[in-house]
Protein backbone atom coordinates (compact mmCIF):
# COMPACT_ATOMS: atom_id res chain seq x y z
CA UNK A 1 0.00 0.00 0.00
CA UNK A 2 1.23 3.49 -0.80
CA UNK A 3 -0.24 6.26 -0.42
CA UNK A 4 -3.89 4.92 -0.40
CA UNK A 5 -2.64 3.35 -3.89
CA UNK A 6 -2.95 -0.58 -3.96
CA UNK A 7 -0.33 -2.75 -5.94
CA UNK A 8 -0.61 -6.17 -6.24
CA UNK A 9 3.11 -7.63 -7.03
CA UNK A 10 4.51 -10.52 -8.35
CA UNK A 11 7.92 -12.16 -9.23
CA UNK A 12 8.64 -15.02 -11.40
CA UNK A 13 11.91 -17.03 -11.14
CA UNK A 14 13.62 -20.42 -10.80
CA UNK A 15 17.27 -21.06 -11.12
CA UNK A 16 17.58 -18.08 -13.28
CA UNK A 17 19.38 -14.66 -13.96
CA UNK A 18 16.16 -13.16 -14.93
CA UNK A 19 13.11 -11.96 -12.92
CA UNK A 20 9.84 -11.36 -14.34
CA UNK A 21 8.27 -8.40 -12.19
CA UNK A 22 4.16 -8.04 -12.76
CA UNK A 23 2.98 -5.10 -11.40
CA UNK A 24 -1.02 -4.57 -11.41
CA UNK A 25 -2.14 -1.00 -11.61
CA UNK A 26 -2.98 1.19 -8.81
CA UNK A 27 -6.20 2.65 -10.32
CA UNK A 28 -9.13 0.92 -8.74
CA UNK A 29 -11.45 0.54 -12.32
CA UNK A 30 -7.96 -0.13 -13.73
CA UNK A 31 -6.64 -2.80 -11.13
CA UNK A 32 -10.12 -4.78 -12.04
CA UNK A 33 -9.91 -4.80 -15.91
CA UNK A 34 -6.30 -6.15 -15.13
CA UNK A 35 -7.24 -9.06 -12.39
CA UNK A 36 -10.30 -9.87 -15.41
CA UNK A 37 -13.06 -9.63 -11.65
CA UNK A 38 -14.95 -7.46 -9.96
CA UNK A 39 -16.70 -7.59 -6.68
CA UNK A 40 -20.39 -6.37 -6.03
CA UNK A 41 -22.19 -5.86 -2.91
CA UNK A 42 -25.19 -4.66 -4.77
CA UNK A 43 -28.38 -6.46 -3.01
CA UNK A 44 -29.15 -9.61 -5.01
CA UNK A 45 -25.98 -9.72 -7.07
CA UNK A 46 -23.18 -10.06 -4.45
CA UNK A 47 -20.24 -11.74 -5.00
CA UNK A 48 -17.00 -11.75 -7.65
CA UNK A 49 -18.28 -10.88 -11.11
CA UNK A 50 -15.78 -11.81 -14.02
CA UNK A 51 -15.16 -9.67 -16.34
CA UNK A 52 -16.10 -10.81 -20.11
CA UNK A 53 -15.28 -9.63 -24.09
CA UNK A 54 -19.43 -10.18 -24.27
CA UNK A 55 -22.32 -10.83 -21.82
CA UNK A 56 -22.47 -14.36 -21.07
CA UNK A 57 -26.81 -15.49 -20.55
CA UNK A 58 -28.01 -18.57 -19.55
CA UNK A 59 -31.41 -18.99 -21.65
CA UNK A 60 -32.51 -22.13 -19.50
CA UNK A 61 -36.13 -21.03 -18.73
CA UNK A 62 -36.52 -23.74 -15.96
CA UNK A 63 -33.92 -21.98 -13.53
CA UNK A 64 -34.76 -19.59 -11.12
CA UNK A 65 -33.08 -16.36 -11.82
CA UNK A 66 -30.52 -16.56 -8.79
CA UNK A 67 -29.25 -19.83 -10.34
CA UNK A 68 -28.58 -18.25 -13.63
CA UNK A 69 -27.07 -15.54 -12.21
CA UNK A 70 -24.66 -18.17 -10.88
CA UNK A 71 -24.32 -20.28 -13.24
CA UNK A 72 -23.68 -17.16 -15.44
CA UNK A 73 -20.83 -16.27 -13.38
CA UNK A 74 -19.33 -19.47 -13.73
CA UNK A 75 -19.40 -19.62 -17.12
CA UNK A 76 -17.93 -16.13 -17.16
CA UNK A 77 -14.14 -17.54 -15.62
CA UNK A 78 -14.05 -19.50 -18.57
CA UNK A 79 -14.11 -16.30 -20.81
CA UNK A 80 -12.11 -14.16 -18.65
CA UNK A 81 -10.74 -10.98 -20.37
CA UNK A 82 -7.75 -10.08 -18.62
CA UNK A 83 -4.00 -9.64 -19.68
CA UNK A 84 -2.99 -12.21 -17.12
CA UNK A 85 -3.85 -15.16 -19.09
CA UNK A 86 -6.09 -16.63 -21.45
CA UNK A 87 -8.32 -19.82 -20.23
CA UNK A 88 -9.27 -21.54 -23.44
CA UNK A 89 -5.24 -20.86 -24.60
CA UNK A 90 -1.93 -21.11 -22.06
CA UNK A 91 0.48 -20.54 -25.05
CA UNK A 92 -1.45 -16.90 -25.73
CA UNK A 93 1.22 -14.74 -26.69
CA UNK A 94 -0.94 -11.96 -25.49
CA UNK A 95 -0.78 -12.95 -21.76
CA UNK A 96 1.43 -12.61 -19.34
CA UNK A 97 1.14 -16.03 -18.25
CA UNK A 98 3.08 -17.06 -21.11
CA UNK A 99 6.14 -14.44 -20.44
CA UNK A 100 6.17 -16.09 -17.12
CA UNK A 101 6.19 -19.66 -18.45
CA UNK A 102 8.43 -18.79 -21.01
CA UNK A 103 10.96 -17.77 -18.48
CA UNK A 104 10.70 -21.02 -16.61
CA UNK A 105 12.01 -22.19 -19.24
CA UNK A 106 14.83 -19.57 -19.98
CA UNK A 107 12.93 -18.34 -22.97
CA UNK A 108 13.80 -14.50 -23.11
CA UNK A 109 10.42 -13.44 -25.31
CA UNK A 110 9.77 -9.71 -26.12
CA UNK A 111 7.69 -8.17 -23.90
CA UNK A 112 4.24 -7.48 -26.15
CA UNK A 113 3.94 -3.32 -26.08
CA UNK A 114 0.65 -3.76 -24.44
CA UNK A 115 1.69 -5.33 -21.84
CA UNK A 116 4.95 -3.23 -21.06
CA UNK A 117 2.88 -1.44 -18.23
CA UNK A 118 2.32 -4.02 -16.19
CA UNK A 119 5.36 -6.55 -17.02
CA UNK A 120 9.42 -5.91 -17.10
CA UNK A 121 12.34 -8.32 -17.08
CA UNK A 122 15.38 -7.57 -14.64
CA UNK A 123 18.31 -9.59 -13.71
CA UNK A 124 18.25 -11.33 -10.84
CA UNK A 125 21.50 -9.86 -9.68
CA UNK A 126 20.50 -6.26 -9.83
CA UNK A 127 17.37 -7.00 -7.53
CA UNK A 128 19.45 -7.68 -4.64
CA UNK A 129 21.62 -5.35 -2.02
CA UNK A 130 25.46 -6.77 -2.04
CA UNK A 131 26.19 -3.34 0.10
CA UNK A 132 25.73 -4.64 3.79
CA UNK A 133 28.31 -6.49 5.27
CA UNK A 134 25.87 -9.33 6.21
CA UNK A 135 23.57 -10.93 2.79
CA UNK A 136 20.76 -9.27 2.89
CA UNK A 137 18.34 -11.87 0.76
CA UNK A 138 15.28 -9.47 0.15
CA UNK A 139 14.55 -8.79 -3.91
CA UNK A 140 14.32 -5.08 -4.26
CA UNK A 141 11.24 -4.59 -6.54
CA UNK A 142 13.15 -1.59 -8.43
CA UNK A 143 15.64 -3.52 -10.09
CA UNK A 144 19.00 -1.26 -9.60
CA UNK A 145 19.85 0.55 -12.84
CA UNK A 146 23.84 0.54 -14.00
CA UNK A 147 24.40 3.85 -15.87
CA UNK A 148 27.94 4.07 -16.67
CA UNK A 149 29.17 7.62 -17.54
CA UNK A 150 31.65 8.07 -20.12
CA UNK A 151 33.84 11.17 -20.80
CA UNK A 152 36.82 12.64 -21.85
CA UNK A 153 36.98 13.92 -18.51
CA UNK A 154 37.91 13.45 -15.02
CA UNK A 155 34.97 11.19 -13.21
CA UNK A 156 34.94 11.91 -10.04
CA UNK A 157 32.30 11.58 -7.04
CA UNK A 158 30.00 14.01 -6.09
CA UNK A 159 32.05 13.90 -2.42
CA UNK A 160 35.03 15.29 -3.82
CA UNK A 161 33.27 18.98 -5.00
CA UNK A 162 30.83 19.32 -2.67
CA UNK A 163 30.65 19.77 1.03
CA UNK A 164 26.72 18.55 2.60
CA UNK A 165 24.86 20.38 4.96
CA UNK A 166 22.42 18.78 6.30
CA UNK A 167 23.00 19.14 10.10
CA UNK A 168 21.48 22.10 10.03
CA UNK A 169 18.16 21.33 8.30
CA UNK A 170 14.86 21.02 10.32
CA UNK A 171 11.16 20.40 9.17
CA UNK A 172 8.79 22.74 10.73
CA UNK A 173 4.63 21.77 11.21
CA UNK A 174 2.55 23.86 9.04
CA UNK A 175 0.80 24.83 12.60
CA UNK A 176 4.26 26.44 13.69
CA UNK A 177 4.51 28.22 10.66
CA UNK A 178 4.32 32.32 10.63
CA UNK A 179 4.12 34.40 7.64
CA UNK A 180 7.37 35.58 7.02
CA UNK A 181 9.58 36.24 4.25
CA UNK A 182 12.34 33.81 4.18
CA UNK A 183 11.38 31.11 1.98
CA UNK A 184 10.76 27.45 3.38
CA UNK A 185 12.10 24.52 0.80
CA UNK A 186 11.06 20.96 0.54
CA UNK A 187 12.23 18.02 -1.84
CA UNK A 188 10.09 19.81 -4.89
CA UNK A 189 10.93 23.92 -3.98
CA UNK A 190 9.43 26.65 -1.84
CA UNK A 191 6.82 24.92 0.68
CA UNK A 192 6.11 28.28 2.50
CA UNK A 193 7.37 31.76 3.74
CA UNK A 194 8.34 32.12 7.35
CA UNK A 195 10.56 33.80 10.07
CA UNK A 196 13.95 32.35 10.38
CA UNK A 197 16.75 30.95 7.84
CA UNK A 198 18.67 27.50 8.40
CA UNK A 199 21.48 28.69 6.02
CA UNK A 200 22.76 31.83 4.71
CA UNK A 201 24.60 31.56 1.46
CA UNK A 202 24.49 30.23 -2.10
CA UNK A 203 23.61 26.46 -1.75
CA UNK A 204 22.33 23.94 -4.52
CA UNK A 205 19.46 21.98 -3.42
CA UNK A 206 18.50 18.31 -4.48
CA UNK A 207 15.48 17.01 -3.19
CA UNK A 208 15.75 13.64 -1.61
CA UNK A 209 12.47 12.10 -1.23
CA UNK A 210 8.70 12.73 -2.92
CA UNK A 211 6.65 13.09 -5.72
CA UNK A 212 9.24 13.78 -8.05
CA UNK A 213 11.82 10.09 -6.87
CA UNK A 214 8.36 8.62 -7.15
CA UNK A 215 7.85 9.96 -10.81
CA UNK A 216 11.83 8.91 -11.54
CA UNK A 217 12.32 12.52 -12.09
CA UNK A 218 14.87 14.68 -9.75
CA UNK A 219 14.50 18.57 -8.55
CA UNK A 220 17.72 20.09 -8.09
CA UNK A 221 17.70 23.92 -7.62
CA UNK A 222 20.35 26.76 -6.66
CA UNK A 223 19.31 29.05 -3.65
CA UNK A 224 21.08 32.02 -2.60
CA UNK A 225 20.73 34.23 0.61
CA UNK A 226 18.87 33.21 3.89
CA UNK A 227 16.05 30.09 3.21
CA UNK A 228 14.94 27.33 5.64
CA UNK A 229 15.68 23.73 4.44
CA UNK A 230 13.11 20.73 6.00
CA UNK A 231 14.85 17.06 6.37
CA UNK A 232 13.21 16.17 2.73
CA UNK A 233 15.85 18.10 0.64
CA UNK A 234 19.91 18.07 0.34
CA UNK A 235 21.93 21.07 1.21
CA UNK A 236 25.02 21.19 -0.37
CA UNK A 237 28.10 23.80 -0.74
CA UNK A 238 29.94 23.81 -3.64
CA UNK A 239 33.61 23.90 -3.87
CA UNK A 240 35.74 26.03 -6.44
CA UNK A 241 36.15 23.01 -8.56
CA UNK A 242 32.64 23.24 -9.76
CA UNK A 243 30.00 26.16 -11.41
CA UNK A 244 27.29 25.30 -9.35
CA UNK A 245 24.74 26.08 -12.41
CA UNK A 246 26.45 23.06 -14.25
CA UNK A 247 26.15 20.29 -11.39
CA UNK A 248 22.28 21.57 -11.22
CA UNK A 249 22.07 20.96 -15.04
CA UNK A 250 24.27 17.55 -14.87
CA UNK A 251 21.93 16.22 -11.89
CA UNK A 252 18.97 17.15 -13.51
CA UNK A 253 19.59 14.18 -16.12
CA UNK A 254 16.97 11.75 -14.68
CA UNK A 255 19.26 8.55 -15.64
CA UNK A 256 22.45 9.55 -14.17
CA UNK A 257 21.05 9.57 -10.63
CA UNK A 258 18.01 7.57 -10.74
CA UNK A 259 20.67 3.80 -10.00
CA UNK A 260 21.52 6.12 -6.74
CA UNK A 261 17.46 5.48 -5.28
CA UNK A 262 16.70 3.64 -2.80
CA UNK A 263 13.21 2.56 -1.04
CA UNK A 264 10.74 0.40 -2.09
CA UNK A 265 7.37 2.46 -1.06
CA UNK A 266 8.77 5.67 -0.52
CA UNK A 267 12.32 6.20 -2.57
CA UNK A 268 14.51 7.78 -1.45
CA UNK A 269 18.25 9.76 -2.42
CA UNK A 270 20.39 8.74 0.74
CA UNK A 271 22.94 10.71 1.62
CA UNK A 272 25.22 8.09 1.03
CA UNK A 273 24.13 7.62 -2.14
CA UNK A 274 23.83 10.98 -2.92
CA UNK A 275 27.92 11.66 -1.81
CA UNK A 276 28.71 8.58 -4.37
CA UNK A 277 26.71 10.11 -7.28
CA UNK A 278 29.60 10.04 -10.45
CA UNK A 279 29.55 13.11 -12.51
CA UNK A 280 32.59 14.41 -15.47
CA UNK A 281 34.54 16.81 -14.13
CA UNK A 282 35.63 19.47 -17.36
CA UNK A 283 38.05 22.47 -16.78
CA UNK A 284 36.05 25.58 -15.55
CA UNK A 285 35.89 27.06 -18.99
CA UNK A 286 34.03 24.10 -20.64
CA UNK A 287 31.94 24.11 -17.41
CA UNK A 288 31.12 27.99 -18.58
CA UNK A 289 30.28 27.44 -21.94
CA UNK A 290 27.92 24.44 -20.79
CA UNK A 291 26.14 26.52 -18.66
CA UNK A 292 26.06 29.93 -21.12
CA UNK A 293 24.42 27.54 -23.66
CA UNK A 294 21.99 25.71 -20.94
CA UNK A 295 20.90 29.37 -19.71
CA UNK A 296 20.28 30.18 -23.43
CA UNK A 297 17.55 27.69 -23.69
CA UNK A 298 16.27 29.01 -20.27
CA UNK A 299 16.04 32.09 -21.77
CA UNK A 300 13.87 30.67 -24.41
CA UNK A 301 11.49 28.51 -22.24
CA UNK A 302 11.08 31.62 -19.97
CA UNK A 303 10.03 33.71 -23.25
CA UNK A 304 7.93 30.56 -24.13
CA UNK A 305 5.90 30.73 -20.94
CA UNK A 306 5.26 34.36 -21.34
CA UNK A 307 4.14 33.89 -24.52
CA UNK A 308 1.96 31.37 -23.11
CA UNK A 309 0.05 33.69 -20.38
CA UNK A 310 0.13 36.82 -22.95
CA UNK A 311 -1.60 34.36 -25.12
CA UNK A 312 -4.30 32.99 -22.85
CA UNK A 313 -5.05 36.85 -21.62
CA UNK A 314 -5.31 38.08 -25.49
CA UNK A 315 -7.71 34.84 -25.54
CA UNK A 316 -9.55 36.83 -22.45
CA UNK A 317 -9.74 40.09 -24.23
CA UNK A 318 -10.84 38.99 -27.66
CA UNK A 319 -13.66 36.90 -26.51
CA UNK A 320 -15.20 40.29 -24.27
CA UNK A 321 -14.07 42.34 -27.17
CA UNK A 322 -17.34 42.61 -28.55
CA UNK A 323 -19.81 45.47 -27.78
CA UNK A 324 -22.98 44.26 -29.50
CA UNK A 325 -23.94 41.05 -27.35
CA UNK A 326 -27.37 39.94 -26.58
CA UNK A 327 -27.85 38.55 -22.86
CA UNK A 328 -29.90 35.29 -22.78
CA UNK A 329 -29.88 31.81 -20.34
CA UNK A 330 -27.96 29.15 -21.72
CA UNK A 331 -30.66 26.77 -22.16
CA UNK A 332 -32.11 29.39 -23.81
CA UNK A 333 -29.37 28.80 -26.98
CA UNK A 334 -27.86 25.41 -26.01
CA UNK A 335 -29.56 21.95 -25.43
CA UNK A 336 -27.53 19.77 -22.55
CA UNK A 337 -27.87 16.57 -22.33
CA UNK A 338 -25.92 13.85 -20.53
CA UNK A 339 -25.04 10.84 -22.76
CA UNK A 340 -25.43 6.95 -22.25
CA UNK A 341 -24.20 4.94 -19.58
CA UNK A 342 -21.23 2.52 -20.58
CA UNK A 343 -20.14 -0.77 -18.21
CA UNK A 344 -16.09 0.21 -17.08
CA UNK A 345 -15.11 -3.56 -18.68
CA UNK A 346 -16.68 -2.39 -22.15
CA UNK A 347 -14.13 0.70 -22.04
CA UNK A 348 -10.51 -0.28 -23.20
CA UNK A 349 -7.46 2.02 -22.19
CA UNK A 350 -6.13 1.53 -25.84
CA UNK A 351 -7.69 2.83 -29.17
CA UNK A 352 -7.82 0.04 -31.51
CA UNK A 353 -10.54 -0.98 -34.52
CA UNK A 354 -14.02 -0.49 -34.88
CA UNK A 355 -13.77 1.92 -31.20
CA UNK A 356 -14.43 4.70 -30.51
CA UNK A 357 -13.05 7.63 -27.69
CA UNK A 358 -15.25 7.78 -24.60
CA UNK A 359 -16.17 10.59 -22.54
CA UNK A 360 -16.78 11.06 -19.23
CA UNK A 361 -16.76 13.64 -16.47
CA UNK A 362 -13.09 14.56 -16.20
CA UNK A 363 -12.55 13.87 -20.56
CA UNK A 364 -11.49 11.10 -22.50
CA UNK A 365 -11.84 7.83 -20.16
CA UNK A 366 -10.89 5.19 -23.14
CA UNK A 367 -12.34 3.99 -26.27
CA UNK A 368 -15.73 1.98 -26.63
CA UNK A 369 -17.58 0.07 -29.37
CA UNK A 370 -20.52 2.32 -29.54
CA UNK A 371 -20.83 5.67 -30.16
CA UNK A 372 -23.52 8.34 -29.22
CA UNK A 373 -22.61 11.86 -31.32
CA UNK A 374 -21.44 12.65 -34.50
CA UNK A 375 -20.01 16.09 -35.03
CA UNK A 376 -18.48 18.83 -33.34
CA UNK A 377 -19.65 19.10 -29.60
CA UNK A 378 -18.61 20.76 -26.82
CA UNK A 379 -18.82 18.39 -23.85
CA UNK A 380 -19.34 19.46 -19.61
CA UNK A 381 -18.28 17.80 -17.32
CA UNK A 382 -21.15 16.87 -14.95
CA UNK A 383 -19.99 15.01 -12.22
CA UNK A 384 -16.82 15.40 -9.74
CA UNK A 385 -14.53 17.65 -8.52
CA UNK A 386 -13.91 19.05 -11.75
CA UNK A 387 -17.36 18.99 -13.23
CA UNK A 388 -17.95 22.46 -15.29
CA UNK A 389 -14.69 21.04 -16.97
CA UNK A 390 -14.80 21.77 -20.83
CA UNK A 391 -13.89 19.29 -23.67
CA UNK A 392 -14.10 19.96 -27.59
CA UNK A 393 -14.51 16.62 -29.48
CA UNK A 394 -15.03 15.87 -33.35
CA UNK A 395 -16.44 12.80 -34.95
CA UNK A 396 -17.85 9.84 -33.53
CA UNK A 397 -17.67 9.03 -30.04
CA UNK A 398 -19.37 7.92 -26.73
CA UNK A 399 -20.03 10.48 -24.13
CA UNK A 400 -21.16 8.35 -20.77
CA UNK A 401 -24.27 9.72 -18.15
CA UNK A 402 -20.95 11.90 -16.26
CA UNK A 403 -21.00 14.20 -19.30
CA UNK A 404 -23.50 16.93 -21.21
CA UNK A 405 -23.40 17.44 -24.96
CA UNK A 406 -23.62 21.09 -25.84
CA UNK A 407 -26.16 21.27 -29.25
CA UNK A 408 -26.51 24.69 -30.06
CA UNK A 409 -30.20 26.24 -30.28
CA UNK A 410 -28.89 29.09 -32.60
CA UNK A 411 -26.84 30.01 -35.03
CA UNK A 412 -23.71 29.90 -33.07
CA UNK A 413 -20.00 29.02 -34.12
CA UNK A 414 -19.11 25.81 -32.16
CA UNK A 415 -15.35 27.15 -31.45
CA UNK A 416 -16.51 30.78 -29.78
CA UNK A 417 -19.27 28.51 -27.63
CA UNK A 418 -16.45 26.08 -26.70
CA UNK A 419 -14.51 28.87 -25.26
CA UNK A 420 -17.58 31.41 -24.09
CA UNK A 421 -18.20 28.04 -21.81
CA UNK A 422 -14.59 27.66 -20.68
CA UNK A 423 -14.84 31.15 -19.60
CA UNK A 424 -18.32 30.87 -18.06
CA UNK A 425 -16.77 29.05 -14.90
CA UNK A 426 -19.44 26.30 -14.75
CA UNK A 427 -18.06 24.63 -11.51
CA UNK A 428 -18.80 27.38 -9.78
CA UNK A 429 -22.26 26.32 -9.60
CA UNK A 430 -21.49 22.58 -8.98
CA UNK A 431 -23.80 21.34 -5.80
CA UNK A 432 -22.66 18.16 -3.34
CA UNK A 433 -19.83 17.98 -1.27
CA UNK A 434 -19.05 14.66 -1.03
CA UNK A 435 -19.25 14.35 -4.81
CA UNK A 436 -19.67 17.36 -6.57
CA UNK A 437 -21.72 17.09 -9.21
CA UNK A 438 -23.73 19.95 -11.94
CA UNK A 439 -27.51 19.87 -12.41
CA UNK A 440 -28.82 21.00 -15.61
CA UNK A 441 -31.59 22.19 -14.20
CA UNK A 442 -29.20 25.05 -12.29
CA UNK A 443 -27.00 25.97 -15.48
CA UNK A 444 -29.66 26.38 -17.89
CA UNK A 445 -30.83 29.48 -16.20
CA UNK A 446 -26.77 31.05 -15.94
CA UNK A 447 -26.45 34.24 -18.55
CA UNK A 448 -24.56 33.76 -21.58
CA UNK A 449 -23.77 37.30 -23.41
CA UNK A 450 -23.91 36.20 -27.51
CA UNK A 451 -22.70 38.61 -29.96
CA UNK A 452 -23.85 38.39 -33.62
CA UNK A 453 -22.72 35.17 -35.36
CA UNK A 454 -20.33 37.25 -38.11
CA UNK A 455 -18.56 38.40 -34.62
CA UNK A 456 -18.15 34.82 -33.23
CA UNK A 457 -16.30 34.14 -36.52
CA UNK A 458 -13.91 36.94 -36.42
CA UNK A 459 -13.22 36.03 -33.03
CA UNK A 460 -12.96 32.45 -33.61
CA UNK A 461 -10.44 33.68 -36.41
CA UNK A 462 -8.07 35.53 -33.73
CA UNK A 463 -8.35 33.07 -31.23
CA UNK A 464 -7.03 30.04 -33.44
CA UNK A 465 -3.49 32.50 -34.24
CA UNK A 466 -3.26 32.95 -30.60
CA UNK A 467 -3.85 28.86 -29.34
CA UNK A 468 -1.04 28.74 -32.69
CA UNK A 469 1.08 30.72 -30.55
CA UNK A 470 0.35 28.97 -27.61
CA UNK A 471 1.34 25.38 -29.32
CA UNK A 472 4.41 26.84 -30.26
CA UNK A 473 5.67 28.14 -27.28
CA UNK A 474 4.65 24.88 -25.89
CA UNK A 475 6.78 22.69 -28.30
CA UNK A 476 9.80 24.63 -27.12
CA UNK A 477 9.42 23.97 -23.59
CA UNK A 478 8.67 20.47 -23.85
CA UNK A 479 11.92 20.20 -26.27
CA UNK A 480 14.26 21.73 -23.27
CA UNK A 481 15.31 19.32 -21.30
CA UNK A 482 16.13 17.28 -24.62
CA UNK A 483 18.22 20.46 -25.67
CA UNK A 484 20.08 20.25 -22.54
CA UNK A 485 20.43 16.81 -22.62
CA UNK A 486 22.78 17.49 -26.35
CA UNK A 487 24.49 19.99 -24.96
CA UNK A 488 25.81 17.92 -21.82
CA UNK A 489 26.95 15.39 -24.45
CA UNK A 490 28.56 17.42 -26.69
CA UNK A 491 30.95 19.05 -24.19
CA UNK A 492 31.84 16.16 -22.44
């Protein structure tokens, strides 16, 4: 169990160097498509229901409708759908039944991409801890990850440039907490502002625990004046050996660091671990010239983002740009209506033939074999924490009971609505606490302001330069880290 996620593992071996590792998914409607059961405590129907490609019916008239129901459910294990395994076929290719038999008998198949989520192959070796003087015989799920670093420079460890300080770091309860103005840093950045500093200086920090170890991502950032550090993140001074900016940058490669984790449910950088971390070690000038280029591309992703918000607030100001609107209740121009329930085992996670995308109350849930629209529809969100959540779809698809299709009344241009709605705030007027949820009833009567349809267009035709823009900008960011990633190899 971690962190009210549920895994259920597995490990396959026999007098081998490999390990199959099976890992079920932690996502409950997820976790049952993959065991092929469900379980019901629904009045009448309790029990483990199997999961089937097709509704299995018993058509014996003479039974009483209990004992169908059984004998329904029996018949159902035989036609299990689940990736573990296929009952009418052991030698399924499909199934991870046969990786695992396969291996048994030292049969090193390729791993079907379908199945990559849930299976992977490690060496024996690399599952267990030769580090402790006594054998320690436990099988690490996280198979440790070699990385070897090669350079034309110096390799040296990360003890011999930097000096740790973490003696002086101490968490603080959010109760104890006063608004201040020194900053407060956890593994991931800036928790808080409070009275008070830990350390004084320029430090580079490294988280070492959290979200991001659990994500196989790292957060390493530079700090410099007076900040509190908690006993979740790495302090460390570095020496004249070493632009600090470059380490951050060098760190920040997921791959190099990531064989340095340790901690089955909650990983974890060690300090140990961390003081053993290999890294190249170029002359100070080559260390420069890394880190002018790096900051270049910061430079960009920083104009990127701005572009970004200038974008979204042009977006803003073009859709209230018009002056000749006519005020009237949205179910005055729209018709909302939730679509058609769908079972969660008739709703597959891949897109495939003959299926079609699915949509629910938070967007796209998966891909069915029915559809309910045809077109261009805005869909809400009805149902959740983010109900009043916007979604523009085209074509065919399913939209399930969690979701409203928008069918304009008017004469209105489906891309202005899409956004007027975005803009609207919907959730706002969500009811329900435990879960939240939108009546139709309650947004019909919200006021829509609708200028003339030639309007709408002319908007419509700013707005699409602007979400342009927008994917641009994006593309850059997103390409950043790969940027840096070149330039680390190119220099050393």
């Amino acid at each position: 169990i971690e962190k009210d996620k549920f895994y259920y593992y597995a490990l396959a071996y026999k007098n081998q160097t490999d390990v199959v590792i099976v890992k079920s998914p932690s996502n409950n409607n997820e976790n049952k498509k993959f065991l092929g059961y469900e379980w019901s405590n629904a009045k009448g129907n309790e029990g483990i229901h199997y999961i089937t490609k097709s509704a299995i019916k018993v058509k014996d008239e003479s039974l009483e409708e209990e004992d169908k129901r059984i004998l329904e459910n029996l018949q159902g294990l035989k036609h299990i759908n689940t990736p573990l395994y296929n009952p009418e076929d052991l030698e399924d290719e499909s199934k991870i039944n046969k990786i695992i038999r396969d291996n048994f008998k030292n049969i090193k198949a390729t791993i079907p991409i379908e199945l990559e989520a849930f299976v992977s192959r490690a060496r024996l070796v690399d599952m267990l801890d030769f580090n402790r003087v006594d054998f320690n015989k436990a099988l690490s799920l996280t198979a440790s990850k070699k990385v070897e670093i090669e350079s034309k420079w110096e390799i040296v460890k990360l003890d011999d440039v930097v000096e740790l300080h973490d003696t002086l770091r101490k968490p603080i309860k959010e109760s104890d907490r006063r608004n201040g103005t020194v900053p407060y840093y956890g593994a991931t950045g800036i928790i808080d502002y409070i009275d008070g500093y830990t350390h004084d200086g320029i430090f580079l920090l490294l988280g070492e625990d959290g979200a991001k170890w659990e994500e196989n991502e790292n957060s390493s950032f530079i700090v410099e004046g007076k900040f509190w550090a908690n006993n979740h993140v790495h302090v460390l001074k570095v020496s004249d050996m070493i632009k600090d900016i470059y380490l951050r940058e060098f760190l920040n490669q997921t791959d190099l660091t990531i064989e340095y984790i340790t901690g089955l449910t909650v990983k974890k950088l060690n300090q140990r671990n961390l003081l053993n971390i290999k890294i190249p070690l170029p002359p100070l000038e080559i260390q420069e010239q890394i880190v002018k280029e790096c900051q270049k591309v910061d430079d960009e992703v920083v104009e990127a983002n701005e572009i970004i918000e200038q974008s979204k607030t042009n977006i803003i100001l073009t859709m209230n740009s018009s002056n000749e609107n006519t005020i009237m209740k949205l179910g005055e121009t729209c018709k909302l209506k939730a679509g058609k329930f769908v079972s969660a085992k008739d709703i597959h996670n891949e897109d495939g033939k003959n299926l079609y995308p699915c949509y629910g109350g938070n967007g796209l849930r998966g891909y069915t074999k029915t559809f309910t629209h045809e077109g261009v529809y805005p869909l809400i969100g009805r149902q959740g924490a983010l109900c009043g959540n916007i979604t523009l779809v085209h074509g065919k698809f399913h939209a399930t009971e969690h979701a409203l299709a928008v069918t304009p009344k008017l004469d209105l241009d489906v891309i202005w609505l899409t956004n007027k709605l975005i803009m609207m705030d919907l959730n706002q007027y969500k009811t329900g606490t435990a879960q939240p949820g939108l009546s139709v009833k309650n947004i019909n009567v919200v006021n829509i302001e609708i200028p003339p349809l030639e309007t709408q267009k002319q908007i419509v035709a700013k707005i699409e330069i602007l979400e342009s823009n927008i994917n641009d900008a994006q593309k850059i960011i997103d390409e950043a880290q790969h940027q840096k990633e070149t330039i680390l190899k190119k220099y050393l």
